[in-house]
N, C-alpha and C. Protein backbone atom coordinates (compact mmCIF):
# COMPACT_ATOMS: atom_id res chain seq x y z
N UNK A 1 67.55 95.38 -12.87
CA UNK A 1 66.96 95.53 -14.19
C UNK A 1 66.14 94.30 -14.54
N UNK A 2 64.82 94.64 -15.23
CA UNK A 2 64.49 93.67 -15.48
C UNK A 2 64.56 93.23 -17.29
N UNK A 3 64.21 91.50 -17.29
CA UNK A 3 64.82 91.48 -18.97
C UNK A 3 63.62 91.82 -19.56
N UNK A 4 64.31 91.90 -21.25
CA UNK A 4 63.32 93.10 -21.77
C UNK A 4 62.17 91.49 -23.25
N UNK A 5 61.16 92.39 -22.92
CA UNK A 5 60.25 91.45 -23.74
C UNK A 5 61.14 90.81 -24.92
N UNK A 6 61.00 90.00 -25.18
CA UNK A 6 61.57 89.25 -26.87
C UNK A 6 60.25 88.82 -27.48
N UNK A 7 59.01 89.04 -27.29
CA UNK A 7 57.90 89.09 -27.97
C UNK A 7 58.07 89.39 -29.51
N UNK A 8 58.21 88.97 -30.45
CA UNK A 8 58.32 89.97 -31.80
C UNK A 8 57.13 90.11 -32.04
N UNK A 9 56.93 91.49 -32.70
CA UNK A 9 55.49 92.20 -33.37
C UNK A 9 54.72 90.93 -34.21
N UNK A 10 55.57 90.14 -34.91
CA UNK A 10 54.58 88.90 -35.67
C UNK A 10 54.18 88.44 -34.38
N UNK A 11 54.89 87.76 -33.31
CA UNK A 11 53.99 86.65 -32.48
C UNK A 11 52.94 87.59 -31.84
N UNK A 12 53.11 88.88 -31.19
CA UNK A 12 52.24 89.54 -31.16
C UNK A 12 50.91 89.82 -31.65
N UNK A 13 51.19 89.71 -32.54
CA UNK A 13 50.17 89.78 -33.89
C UNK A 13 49.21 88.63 -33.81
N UNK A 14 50.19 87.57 -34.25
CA UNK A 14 49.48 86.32 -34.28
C UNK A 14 48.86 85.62 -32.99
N UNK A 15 49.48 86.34 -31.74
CA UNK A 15 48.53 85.99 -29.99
C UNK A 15 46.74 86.89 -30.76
N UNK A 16 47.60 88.17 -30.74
CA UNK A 16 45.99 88.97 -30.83
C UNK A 16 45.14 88.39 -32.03
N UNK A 17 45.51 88.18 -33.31
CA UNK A 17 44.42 87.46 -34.00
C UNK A 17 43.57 85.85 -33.46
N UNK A 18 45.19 85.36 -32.84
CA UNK A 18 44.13 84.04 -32.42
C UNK A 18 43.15 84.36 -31.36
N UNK A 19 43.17 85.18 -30.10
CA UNK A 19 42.58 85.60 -29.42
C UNK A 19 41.26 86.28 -29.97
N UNK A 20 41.42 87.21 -31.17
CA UNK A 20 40.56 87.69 -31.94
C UNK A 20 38.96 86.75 -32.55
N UNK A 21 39.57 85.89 -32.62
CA UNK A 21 39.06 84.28 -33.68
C UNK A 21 38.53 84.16 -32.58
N UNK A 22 38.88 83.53 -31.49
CA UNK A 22 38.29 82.83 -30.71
C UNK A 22 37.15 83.71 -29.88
N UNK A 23 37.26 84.56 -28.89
CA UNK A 23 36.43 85.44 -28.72
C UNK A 23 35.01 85.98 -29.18
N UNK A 24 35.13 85.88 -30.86
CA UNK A 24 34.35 86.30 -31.99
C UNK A 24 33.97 85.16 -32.63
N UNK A 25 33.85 83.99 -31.84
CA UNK A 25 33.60 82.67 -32.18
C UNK A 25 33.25 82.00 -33.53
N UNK A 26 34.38 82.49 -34.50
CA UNK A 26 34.25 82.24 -35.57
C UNK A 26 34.06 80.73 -36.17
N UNK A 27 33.58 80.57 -36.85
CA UNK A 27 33.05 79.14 -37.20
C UNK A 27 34.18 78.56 -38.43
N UNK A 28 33.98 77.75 -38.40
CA UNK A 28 35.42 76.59 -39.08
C UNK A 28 34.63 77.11 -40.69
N UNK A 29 36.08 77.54 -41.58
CA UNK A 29 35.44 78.25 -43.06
C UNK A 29 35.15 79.52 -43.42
N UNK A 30 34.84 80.07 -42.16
CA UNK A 30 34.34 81.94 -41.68
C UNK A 30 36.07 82.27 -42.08
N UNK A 31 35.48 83.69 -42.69
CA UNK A 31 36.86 84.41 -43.80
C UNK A 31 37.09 85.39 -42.59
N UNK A 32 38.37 85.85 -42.39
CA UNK A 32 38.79 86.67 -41.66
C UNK A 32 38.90 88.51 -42.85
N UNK A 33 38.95 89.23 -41.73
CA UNK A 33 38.49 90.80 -42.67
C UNK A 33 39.93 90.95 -43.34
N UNK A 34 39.09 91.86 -44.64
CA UNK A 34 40.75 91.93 -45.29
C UNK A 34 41.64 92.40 -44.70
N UNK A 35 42.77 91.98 -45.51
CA UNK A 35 44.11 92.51 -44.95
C UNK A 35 44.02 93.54 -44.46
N UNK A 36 43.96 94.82 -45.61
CA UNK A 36 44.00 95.99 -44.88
C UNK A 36 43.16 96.07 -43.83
N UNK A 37 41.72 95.91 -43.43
CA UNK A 37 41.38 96.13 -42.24
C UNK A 37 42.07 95.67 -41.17
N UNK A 38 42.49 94.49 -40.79
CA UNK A 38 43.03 93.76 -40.37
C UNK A 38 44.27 94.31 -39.71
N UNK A 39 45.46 95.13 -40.97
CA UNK A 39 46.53 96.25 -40.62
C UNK A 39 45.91 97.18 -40.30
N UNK A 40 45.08 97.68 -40.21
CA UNK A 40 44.56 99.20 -39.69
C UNK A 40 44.11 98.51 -37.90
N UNK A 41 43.37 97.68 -37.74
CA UNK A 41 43.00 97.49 -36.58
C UNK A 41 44.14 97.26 -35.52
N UNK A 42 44.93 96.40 -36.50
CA UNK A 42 46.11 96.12 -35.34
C UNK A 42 47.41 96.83 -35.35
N UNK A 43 47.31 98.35 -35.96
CA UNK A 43 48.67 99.01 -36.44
C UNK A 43 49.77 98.32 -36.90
N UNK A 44 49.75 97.24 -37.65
CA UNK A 44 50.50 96.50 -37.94
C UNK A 44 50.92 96.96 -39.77
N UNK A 45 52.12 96.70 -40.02
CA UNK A 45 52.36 96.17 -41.44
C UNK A 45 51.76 95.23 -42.04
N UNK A 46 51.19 95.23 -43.76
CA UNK A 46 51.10 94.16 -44.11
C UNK A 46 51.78 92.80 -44.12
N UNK A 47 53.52 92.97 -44.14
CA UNK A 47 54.51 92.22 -43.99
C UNK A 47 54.25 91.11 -42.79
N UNK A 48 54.31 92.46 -41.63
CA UNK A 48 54.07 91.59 -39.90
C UNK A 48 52.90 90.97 -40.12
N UNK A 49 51.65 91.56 -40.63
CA UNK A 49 50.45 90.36 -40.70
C UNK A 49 50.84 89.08 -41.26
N UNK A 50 51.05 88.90 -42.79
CA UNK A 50 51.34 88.13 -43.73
C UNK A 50 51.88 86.88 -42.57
N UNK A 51 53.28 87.52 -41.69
CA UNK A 51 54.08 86.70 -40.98
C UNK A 51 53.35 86.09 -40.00
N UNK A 52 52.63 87.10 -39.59
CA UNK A 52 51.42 86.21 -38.05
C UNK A 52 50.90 85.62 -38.75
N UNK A 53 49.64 85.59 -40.03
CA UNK A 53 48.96 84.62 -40.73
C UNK A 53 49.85 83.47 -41.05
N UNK A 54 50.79 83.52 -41.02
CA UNK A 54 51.93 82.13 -41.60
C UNK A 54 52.16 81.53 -40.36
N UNK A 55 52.40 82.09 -39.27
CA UNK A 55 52.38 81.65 -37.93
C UNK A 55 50.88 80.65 -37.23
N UNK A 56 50.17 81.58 -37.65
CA UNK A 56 48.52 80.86 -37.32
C UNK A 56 48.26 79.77 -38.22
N UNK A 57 48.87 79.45 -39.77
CA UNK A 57 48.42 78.38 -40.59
C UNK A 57 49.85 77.32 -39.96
N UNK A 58 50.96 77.54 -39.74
CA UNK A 58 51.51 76.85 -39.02
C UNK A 58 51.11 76.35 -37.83
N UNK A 59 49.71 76.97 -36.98
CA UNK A 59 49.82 76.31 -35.80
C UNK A 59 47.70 75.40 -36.14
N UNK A 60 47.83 75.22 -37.09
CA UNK A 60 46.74 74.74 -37.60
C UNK A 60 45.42 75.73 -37.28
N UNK A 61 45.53 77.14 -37.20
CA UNK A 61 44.45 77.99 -36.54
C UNK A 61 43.84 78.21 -37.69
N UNK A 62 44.81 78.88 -38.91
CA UNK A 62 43.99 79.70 -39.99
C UNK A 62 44.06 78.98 -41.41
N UNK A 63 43.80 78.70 -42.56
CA UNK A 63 44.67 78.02 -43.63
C UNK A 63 44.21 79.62 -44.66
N UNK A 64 45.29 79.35 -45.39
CA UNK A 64 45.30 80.45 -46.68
C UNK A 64 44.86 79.84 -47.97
N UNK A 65 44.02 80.94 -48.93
CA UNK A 65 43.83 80.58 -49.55
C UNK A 65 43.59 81.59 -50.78
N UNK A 66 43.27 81.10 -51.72
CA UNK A 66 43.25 82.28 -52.68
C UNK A 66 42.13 83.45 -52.60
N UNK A 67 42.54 84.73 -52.74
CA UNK A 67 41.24 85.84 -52.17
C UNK A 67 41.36 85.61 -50.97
């Protein structure tokens, strides 16, 4: 047997958005699409996003802000 992913859907999330960013060579200040698009693209919950975006401003990728 082999062991089974421990990936959680947030880090998931937060691999594919940083991957997203980078790819789409977003420029330092460039707004990422709203939330909801954002959950629609990546079948994700707002919740699991919220958590990857907290993950990405923790790893100095994204910062939050108001709007």
């Amino acid at each position: 047997m082999k062991p089974l992913n421990k990936i959680s859907l947030t880090e998931q999330a937060a691999e594919a958005i940083k991957r997203w960013i980078l790819t789409n060579h977003f420029q330092v200040g460039e707004r990422l699409p709203a939330e909801r698009q954002l959950c629609e693209t990546l079948g994700i919950s707002r919740n699991v996003l919220r958590e990857a975006l907290g993950v990405l401003v923790g790893q100095n990728i994204v910062t939050k802000g108001p709007g």
